[in-house]
Protein backbone atom coordinates (compact mmCIF):
# COMPACT_ATOMS: atom_id res chain seq x y z
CA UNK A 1 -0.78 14.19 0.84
CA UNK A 2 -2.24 14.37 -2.75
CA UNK A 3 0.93 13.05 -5.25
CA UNK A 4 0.51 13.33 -8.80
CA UNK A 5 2.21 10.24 -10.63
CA UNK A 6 4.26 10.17 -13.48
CA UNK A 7 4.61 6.64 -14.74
CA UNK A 8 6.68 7.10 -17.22
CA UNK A 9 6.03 6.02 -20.95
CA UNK A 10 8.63 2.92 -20.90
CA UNK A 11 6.70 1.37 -17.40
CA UNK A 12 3.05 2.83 -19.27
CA UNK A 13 3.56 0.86 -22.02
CA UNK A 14 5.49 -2.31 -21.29
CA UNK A 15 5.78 -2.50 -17.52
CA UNK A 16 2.40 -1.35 -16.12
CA UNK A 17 3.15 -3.36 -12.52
CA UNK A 18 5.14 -0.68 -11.44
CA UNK A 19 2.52 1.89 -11.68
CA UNK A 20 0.49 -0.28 -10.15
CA UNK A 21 2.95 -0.89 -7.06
CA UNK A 22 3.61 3.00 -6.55
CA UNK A 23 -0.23 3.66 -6.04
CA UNK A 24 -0.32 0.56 -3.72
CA UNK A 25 2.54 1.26 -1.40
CA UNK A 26 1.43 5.16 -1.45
CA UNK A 27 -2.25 4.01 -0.47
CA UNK A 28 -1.39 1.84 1.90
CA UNK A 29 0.44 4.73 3.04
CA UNK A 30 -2.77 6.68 3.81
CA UNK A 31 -1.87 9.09 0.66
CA UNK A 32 -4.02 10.23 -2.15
CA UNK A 33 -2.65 9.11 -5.52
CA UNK A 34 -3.46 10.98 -9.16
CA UNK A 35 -2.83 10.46 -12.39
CA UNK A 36 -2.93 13.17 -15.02
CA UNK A 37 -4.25 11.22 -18.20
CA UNK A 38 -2.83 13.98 -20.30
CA UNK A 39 0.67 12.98 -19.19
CA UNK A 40 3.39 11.76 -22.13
CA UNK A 41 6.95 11.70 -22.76
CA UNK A 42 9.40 13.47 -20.30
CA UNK A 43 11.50 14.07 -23.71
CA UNK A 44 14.56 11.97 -22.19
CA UNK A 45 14.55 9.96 -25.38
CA UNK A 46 14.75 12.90 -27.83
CA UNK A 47 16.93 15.06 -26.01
CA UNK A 48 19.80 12.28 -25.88
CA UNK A 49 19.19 11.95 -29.45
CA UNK A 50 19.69 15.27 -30.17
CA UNK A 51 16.19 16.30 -30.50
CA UNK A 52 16.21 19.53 -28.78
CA UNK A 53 13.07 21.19 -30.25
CA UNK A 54 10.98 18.41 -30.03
CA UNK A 55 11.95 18.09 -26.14
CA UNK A 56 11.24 21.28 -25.67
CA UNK A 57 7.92 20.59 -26.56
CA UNK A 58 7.81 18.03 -24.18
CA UNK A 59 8.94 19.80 -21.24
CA UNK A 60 6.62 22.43 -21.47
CA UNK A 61 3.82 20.17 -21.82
CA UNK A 62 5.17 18.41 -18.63
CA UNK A 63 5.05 21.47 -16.60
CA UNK A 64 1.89 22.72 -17.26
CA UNK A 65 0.56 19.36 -16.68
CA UNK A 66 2.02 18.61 -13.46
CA UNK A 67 3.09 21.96 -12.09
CA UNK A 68 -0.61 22.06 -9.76
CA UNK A 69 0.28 19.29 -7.72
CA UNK A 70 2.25 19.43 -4.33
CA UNK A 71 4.16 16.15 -5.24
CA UNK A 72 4.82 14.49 -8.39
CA UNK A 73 6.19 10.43 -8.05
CA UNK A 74 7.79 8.87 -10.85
CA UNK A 75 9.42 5.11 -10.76
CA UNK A 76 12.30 6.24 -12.83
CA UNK A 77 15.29 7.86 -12.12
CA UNK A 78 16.03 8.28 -15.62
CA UNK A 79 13.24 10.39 -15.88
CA UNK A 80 13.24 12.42 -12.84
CA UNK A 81 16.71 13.36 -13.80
CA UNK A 82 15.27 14.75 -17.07
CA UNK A 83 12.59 16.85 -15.46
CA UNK A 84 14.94 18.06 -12.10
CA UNK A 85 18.29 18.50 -14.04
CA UNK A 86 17.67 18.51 -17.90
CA UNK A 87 14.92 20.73 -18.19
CA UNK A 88 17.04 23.04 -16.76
CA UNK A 89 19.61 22.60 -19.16
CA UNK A 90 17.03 22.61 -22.03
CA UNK A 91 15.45 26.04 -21.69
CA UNK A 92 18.91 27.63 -21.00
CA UNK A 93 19.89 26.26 -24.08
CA UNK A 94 16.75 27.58 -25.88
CA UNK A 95 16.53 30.46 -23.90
CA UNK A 96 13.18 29.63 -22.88
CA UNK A 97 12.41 31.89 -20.06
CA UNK A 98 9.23 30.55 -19.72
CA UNK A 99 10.43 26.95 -18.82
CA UNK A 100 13.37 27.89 -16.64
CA UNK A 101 11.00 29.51 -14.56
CA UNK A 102 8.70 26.78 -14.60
CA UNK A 103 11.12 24.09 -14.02
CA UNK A 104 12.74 26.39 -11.35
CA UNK A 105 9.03 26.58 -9.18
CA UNK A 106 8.14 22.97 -9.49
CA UNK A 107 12.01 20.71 -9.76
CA UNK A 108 11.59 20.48 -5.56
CA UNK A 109 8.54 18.70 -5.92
CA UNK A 110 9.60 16.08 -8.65
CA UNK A 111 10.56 12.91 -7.14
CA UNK A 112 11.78 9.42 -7.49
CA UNK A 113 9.77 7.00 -5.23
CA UNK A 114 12.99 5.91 -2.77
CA UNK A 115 13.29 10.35 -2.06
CA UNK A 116 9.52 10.48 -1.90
CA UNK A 117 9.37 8.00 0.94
CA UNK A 118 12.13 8.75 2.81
CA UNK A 119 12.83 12.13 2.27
CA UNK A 120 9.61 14.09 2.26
CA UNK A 121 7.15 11.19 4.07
CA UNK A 122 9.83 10.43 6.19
CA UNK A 123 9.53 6.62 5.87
CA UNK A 124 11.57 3.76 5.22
CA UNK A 125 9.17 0.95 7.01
CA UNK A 126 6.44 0.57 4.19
CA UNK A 127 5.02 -2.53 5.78
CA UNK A 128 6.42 -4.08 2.79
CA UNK A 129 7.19 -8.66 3.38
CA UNK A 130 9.27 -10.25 0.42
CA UNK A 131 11.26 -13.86 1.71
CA UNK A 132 13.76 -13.46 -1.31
CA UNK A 133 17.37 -12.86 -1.69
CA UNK A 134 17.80 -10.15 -3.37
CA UNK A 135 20.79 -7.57 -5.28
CA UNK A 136 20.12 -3.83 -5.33
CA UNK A 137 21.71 -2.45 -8.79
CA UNK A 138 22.15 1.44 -8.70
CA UNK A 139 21.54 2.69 -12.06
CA UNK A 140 23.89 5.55 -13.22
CA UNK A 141 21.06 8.20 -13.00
CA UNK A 142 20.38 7.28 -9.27
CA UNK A 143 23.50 7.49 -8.60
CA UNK A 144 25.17 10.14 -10.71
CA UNK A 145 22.08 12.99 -11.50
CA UNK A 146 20.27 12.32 -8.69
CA UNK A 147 22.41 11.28 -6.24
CA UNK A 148 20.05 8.86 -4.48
CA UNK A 149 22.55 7.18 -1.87
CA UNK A 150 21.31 4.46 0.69
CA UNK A 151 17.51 5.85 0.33
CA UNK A 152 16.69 2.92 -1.54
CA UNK A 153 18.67 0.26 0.43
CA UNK A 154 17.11 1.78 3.86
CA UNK A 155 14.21 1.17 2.59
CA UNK A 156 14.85 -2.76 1.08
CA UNK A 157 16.64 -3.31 4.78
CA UNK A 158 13.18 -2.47 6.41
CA UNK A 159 11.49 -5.34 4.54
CA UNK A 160 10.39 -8.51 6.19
CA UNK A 161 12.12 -11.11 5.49
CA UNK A 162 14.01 -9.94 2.53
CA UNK A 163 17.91 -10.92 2.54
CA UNK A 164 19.82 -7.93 0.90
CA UNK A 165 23.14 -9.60 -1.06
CA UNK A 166 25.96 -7.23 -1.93
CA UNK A 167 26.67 -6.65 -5.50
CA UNK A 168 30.37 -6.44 -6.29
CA UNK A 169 30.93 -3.51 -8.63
CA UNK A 170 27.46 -2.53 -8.01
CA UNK A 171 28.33 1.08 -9.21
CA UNK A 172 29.63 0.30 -12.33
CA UNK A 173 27.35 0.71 -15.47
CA UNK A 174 25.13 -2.23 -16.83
CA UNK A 175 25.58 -0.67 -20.44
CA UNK A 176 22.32 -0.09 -21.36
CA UNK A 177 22.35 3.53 -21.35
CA UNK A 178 19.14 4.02 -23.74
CA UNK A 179 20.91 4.66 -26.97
CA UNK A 180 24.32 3.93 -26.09
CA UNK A 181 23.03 0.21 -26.00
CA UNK A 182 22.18 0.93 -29.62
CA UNK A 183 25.20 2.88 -31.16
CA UNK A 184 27.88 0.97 -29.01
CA UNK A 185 26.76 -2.72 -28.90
CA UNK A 186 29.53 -4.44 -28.45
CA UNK A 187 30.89 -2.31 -25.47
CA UNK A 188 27.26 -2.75 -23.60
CA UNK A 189 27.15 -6.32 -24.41
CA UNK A 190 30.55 -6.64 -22.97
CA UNK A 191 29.57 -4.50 -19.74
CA UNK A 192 26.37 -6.33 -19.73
CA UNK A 193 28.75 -9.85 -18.93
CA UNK A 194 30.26 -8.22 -16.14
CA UNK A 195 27.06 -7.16 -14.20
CA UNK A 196 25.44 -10.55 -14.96
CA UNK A 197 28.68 -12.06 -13.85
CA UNK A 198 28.68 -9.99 -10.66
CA UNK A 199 24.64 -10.50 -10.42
CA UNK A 200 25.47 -14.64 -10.49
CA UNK A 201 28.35 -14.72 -8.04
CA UNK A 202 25.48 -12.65 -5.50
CA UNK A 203 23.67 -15.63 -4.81
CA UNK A 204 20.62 -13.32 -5.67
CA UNK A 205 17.60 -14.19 -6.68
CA UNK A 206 16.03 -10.38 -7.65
CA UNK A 207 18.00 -7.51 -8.86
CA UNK A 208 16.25 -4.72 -7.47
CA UNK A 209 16.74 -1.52 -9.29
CA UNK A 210 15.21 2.35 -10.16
CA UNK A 211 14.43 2.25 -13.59
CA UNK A 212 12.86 -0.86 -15.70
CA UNK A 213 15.31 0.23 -18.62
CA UNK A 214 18.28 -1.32 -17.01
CA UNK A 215 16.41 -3.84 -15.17
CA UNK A 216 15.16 -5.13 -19.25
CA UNK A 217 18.86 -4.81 -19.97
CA UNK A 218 20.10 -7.16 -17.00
CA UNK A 219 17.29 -9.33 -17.35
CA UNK A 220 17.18 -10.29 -21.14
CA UNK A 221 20.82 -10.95 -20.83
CA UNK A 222 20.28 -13.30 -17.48
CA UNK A 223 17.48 -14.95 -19.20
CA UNK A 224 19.17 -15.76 -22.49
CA UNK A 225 21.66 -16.81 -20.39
CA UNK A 226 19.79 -19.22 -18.55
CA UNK A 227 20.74 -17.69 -15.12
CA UNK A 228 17.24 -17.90 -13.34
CA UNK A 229 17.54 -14.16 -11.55
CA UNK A 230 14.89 -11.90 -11.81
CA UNK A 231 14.60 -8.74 -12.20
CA UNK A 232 11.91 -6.34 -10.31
CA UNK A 233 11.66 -2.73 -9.69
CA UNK A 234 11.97 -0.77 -6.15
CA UNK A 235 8.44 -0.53 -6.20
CA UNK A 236 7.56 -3.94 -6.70
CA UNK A 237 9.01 -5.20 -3.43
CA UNK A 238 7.34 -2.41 -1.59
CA UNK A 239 4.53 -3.24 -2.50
CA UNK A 240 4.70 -7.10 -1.97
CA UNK A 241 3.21 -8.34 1.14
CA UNK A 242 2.65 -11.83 3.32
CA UNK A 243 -0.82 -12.33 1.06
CA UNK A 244 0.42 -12.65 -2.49
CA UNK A 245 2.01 -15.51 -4.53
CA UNK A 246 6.00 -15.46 -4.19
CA UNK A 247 6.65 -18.58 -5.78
CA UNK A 248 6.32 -16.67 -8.84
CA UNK A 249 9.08 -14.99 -8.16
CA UNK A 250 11.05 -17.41 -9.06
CA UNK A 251 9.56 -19.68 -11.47
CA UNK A 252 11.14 -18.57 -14.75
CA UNK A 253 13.86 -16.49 -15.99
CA UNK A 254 12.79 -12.98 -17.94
CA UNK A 255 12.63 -9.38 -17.52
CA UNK A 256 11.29 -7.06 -15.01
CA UNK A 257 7.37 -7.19 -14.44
């Protein structure tokens, strides 16, 4: 299959490993990987700050960009949720008739890597070998837009070696929330100290997550902190096989990479 990915502007410009780690596990895969260099924003960031027009502008540019290719991959919930439920949303609001169409056609082939593999490849065995104990954290847009249930724990209990810990609480928010974190500080600090709490008592040594967002939230906090977890995406342990370096795993403390 020929997927078009979206990498998402937060993993473009500060966490480029888990662009990286898509194309790898979807090559290794025996799949043909793209990547529009026209691509930007999904508009996530303007729409929750009220920015309508401006997303607007950003959706439409999305579609027409990626609205040729059978499958489109991003390694962010956040943002598939966007495209597959806010665009949506968006041109109703604007009464764009021109977008709702769009975003009608093309939302069913929009995915988040965990639904890619194991709904429409129809894997959850990605050859993948990581000797860590890890902590999956659903992120609220996994779990509450997009609904994306055990996909992505199927696919972490199919990888060599790995030791899945349970996360008490694990569906409870980590308060990052984009600009909630921002406007409400105090409350996502405090929610911040109970999923660090929870991540310590796990015994893990990775929280595993969707989006890089929270995974910088949880992992600034367990760094400053002095906690030693850290903090990967999905796609990063997918990826990760017998040959590479795992003691860098868990060297130091910091945020996702």
């Amino acid at each position: 299959m020929r997927i078009a990915l979206f990498v998402a502007c937060f993993n473009d410009a500060v966490y480029p490993e888990t662009g990286r780690a898509v194309v790898a596990v979807l090559e290794r895969l025996g799949h043909e990987v793209v990547f529009p260099e026209e691509q930007t924003c999904c508009g996530q960031m303007h729409m929750n700050a009220g920015y309508r027009r401006e997303a607007r502008v950003l959706a439409r540019r999305f579609v027409d960009i990626f609205s040729p290719y059978q499958a489109v991959v991003a390694p962010s919930a956040s943002c598939v949720g966007t495209v597959v439920r806010g665009y949506g949303d968006l041109a109703e609001e604007c009464g764009d008739a021109y977008l709702a169409e769009a975003v009608d056609e093309m939302a069913g082939r929009v995915h988040e890597l965990s639904e890619l593999l194991v709904d429409v490849l129809g894997v959850t065995d990605v050859g993948a070998w990581f000797p860590h104990r890890v902590a999956y954290h659903p992120t609220c847009h996994s779990l509450r837009v997009l609904h994306s249930g055990d996909r992505p724990v199927r696919l972490l209990r199919e990888v060599r070696q790995l030791q899945l810990v349970e996360l008490a609480g694990a569906d409870s928010c980590c308060g990052f929330g984009g600009i909630f974190a921002l406007k409400n500080a105090a409350t996502s600090v405090a929610m911040l100290g109970d999923k660090l709490a929870a991540v310590r008592a796990s015994g893990a040594e990775v929280v595993c997550s969707l989006d890089n967002s929270c995974l910088a939230h949880i992992g600034g906090g367990a760094s400053r902190l002095g906690y030693g977890v850290r903090t990967m995406h999905l796609a990063e342990i997918l990826a990760s096989t017998s040959d590479i370096d795992h003691e860098r795993v868990t060297r130091a403390p910091g945020g996702p990479r």
